[in-house]
Protein backbone atom coordinates (compact mmCIF):
# COMPACT_ATOMS: atom_id res chain seq x y z
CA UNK A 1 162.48 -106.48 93.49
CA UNK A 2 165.19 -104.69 94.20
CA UNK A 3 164.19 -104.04 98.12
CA UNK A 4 163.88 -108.19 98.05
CA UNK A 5 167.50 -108.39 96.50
CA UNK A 6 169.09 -105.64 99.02
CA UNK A 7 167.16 -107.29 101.60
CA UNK A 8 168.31 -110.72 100.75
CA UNK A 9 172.00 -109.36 100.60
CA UNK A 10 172.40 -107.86 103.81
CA UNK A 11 170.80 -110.88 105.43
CA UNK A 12 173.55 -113.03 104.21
CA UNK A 13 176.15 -110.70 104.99
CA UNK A 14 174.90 -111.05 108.49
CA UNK A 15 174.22 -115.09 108.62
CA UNK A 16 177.33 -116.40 106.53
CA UNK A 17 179.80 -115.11 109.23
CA UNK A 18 177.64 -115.90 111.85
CA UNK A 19 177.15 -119.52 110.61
CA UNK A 20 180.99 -120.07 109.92
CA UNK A 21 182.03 -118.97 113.26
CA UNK A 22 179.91 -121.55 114.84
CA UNK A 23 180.40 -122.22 118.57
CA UNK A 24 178.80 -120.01 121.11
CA UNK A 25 177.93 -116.65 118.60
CA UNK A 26 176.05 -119.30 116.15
CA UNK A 27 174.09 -120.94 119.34
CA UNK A 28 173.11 -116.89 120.95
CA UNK A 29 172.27 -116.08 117.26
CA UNK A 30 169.92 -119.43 116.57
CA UNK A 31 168.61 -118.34 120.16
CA UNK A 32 167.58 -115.02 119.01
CA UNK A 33 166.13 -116.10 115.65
CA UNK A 34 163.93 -118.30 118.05
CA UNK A 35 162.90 -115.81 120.00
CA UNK A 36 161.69 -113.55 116.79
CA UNK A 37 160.01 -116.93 115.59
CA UNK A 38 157.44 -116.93 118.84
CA UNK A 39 157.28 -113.40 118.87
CA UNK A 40 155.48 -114.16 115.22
CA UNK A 41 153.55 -116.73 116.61
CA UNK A 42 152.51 -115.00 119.37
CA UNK A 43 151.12 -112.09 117.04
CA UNK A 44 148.91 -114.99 115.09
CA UNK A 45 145.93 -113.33 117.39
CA UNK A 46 143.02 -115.73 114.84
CA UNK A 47 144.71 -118.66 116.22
CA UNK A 48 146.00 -117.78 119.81
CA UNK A 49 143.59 -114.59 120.30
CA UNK A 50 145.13 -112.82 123.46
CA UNK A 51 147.60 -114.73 125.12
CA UNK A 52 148.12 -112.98 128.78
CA UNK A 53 150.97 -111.21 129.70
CA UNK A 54 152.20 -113.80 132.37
CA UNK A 55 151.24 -117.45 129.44
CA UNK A 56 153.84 -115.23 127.31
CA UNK A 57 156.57 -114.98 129.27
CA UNK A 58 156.33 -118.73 129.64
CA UNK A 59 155.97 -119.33 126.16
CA UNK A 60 159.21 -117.34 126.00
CA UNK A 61 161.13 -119.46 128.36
CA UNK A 62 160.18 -122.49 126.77
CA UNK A 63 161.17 -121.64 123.76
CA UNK A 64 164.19 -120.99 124.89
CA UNK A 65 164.60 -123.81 127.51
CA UNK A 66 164.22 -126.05 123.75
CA UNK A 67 166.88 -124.25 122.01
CA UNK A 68 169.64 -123.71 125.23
CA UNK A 69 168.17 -125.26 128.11
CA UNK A 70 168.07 -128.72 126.91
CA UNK A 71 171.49 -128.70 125.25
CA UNK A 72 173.83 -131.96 125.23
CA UNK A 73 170.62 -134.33 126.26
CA UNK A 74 168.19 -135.94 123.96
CA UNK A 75 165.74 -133.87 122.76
CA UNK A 76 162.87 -136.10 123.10
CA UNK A 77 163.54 -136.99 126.58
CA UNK A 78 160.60 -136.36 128.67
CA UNK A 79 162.78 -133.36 130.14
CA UNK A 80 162.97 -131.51 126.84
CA UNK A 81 159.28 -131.94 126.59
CA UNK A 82 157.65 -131.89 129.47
CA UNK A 83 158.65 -128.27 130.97
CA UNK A 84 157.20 -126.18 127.76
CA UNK A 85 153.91 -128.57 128.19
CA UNK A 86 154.06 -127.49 132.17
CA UNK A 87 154.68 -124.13 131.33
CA UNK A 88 151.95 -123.27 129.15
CA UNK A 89 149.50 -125.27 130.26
CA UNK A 90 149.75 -124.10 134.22
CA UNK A 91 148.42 -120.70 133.34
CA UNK A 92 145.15 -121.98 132.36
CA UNK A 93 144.22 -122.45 135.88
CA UNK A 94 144.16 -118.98 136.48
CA UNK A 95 142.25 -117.54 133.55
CA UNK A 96 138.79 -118.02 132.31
CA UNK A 97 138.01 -119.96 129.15
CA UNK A 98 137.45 -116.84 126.79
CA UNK A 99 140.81 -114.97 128.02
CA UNK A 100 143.56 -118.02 128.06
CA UNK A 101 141.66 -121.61 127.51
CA UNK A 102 143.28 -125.48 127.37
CA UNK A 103 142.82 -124.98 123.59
CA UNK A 104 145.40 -122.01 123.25
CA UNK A 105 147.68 -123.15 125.15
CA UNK A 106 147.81 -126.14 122.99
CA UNK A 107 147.96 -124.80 120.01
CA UNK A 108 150.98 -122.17 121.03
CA UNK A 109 152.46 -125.24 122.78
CA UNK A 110 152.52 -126.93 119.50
CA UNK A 111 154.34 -124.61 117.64
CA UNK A 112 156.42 -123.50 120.24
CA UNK A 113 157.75 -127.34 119.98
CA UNK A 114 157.97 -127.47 116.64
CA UNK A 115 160.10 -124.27 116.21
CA UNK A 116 162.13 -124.52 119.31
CA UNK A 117 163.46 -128.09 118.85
CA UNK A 118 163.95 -127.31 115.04
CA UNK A 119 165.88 -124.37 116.48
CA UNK A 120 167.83 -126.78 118.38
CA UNK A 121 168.55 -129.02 115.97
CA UNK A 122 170.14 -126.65 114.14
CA UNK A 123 172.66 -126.03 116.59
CA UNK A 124 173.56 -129.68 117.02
CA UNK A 125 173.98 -130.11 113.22
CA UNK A 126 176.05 -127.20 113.41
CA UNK A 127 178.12 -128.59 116.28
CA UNK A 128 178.59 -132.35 114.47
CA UNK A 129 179.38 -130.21 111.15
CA UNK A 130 179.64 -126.95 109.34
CA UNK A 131 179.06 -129.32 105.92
CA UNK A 132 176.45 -131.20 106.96
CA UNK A 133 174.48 -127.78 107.24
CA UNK A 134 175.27 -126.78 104.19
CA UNK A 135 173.75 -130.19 102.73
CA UNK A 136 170.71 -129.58 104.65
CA UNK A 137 170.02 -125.96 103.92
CA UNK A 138 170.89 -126.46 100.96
CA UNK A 139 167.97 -128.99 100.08
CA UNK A 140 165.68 -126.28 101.26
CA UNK A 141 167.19 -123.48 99.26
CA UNK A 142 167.54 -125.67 95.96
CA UNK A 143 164.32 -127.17 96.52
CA UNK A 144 162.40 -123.89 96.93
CA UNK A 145 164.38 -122.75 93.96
CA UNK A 146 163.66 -125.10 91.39
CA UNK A 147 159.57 -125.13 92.97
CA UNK A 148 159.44 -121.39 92.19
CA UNK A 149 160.96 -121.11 89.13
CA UNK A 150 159.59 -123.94 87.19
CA UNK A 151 156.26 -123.49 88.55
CA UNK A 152 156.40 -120.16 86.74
CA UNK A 153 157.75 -120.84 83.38
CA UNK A 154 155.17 -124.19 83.19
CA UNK A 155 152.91 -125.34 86.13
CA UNK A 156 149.17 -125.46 84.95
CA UNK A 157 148.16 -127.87 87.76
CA UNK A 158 147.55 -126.61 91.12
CA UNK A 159 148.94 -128.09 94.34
CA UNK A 160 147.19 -126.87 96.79
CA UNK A 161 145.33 -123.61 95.33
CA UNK A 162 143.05 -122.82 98.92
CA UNK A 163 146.83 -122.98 101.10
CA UNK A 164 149.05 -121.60 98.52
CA UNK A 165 147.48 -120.48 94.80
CA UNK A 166 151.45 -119.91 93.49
CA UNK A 167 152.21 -123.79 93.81
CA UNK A 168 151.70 -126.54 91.18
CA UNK A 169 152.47 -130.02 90.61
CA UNK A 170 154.91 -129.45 87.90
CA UNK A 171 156.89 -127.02 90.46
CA UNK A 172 156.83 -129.88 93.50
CA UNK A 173 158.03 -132.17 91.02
CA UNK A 174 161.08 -129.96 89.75
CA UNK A 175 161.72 -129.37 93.09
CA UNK A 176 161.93 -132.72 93.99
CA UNK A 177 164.50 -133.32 91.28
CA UNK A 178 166.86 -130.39 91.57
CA UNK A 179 166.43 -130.22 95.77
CA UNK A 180 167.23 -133.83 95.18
CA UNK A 181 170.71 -133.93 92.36
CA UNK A 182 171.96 -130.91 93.81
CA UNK A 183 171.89 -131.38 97.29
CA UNK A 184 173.28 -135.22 97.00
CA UNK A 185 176.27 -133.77 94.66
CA UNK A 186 176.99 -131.45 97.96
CA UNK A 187 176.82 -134.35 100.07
CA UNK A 188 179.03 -136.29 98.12
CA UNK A 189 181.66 -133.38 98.25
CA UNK A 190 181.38 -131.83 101.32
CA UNK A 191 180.03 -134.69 103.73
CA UNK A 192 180.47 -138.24 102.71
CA UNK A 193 180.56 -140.74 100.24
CA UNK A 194 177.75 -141.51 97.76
CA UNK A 195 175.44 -143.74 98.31
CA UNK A 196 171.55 -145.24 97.39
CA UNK A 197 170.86 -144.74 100.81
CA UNK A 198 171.31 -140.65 100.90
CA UNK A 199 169.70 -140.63 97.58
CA UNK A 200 166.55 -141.65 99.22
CA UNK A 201 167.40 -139.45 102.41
CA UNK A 202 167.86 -136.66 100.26
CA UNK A 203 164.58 -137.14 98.31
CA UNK A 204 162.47 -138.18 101.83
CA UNK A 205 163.69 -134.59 102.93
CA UNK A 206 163.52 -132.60 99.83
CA UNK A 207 159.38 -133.39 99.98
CA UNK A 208 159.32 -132.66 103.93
CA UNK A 209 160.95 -128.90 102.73
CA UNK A 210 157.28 -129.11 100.21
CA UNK A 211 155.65 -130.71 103.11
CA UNK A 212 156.75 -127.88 105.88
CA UNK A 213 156.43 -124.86 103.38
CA UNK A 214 152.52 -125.64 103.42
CA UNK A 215 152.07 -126.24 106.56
CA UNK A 216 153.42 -123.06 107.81
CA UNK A 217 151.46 -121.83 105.04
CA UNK A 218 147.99 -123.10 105.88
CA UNK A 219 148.91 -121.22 109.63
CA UNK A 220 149.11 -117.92 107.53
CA UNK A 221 145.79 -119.00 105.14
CA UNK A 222 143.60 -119.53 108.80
CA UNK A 223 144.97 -116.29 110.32
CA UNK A 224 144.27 -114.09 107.22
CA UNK A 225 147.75 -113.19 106.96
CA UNK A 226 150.78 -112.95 103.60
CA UNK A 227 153.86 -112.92 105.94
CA UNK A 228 154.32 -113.86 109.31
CA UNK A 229 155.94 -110.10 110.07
CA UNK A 230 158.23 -107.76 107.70
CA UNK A 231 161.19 -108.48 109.21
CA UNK A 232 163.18 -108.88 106.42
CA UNK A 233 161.53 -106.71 103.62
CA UNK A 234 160.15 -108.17 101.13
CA UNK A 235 160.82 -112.09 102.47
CA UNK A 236 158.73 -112.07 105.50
CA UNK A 237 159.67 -113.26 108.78
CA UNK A 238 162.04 -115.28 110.44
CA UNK A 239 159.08 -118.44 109.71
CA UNK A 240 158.76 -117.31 106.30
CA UNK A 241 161.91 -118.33 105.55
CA UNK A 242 163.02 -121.10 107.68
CA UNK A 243 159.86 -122.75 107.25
CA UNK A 244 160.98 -125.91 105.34
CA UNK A 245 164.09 -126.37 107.41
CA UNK A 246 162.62 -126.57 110.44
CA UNK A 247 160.91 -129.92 109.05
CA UNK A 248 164.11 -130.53 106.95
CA UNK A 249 166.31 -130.55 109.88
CA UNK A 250 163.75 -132.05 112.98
CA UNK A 251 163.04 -135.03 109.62
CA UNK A 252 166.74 -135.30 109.55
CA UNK A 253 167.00 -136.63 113.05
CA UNK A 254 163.96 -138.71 112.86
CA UNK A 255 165.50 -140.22 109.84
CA UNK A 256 169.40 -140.56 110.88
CA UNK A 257 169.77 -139.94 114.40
CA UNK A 258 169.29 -142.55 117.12
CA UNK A 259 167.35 -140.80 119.18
């Protein structure tokens, strides 16, 4: 516990400043956080076996052609898209079926997309307003929070006990409610005025948090694994703990943005 609290500590004292500061420290620092992510996808060897040297390095640049590269346009312009899918995908040609296949490539592709335009959502949040981060991380933290501690003290029925044994029903629920009251208290301080409307934003995202936690989850179940690394001792990895805001944030834009 108290490696976890030390741990959790001097990660803060490292993010808060960076996150404040914003501008072009924040956007190298989301960049780097991005490129820890696929380094932690890349060592998922059940799902992606041995990715060659030269698929890699691709992966690598378009994961961070998603979080740079396609700054300032739409992110789900066929730009944004189409050069990770090209660049993962061309290496197949090369390679025989049982050293870099169609399949892999898909499946790093996938996550690669998922990560790096979460990643880059993050930054435009960040650019439109320090606040409105706050609101959304917060949703994540709160939500996680109230999941955790509740589903101690009284869950009995089990979520999803073959993807994650800790999780029950009670917990979601609690988490629902406090990653729900919280967050829209922050909004109504910090961002805008209160409304129905973010009430049901707010609750939409606080279940997408649940909703991403597992998912990222059920990666570590099928490749026999607690943590995606030990980065940060005794939290996991960079996708342990931005798990749910990836969805929070990329759900954000679905929800709000016109894009």
């Amino acid at each position: 516990m108290k490696v976890k609290t030390i741990s959790a500590i001097i990660t803060l004292l490292i993010l808060i400043p960076i996150i404040w500061c914003g501008g072009i420290v924040y956007n190298i620092a989301v960049a780097i956080l991005g490129i820890l992510a696929y380094k932690e996808i890349l060592d998922l060897k059940k799902t992606h076996k041995k990715v060659p040297k030269v698929a890699s390095v691709c992966g690598l640049i378009a994961m961070i052609y998603l979080i740079l590269g396609s700054y300032g346009s739409n992110i789900l312009t066929f730009r944004a898209v189409l050069i990770p899918i090209i660049l993962l995908l061309a290496p197949t040609i090369f390679y025989k079926k049982d050293v870099y296949s169609s399949e892999t490539a898909f499946n790093l592709l996938g996550l690669i997309l998922l990560v790096g335009i979460g990643f880059y959502i993050f930054i435009i949040i960040r650019d439109i307003s320090l606040n409105l981060l706050i609101y959304l991380m917060s949703i994540a933290i709160i939500t996680d929070t109230f999941a955790c501690e509740v589903g101690c003290l009284i869950g009995k029925h089990k979520m999803c006990p073959k993807i994650s044994p800790k999780k029950s029903w009670e917990g979601a629920i609690a988490g629902l409610i406090g990653g729900t009251a919280i967050p829209v208290i922050i909004y109504s301080t910090l961002v805008g005025n209160f409304s129905f409307k973010i009430i049901i934003i707010t609750m939409i995202l606080s279940i997408s948090g649940e909703c991403g936690d597992l998912i990222f989850s059920k990666i570590k179940r099928e490749n026999d694994i607690k943590d995606f690394s030990n980065l940060i001792p005794g939290h996991g990895g960079i996708l342990d703990r931005f798990d749910s805001m990836i969805i929070i944030v990329i759900m954000y834009a679905i929800l709000v943005w016109s894009i």
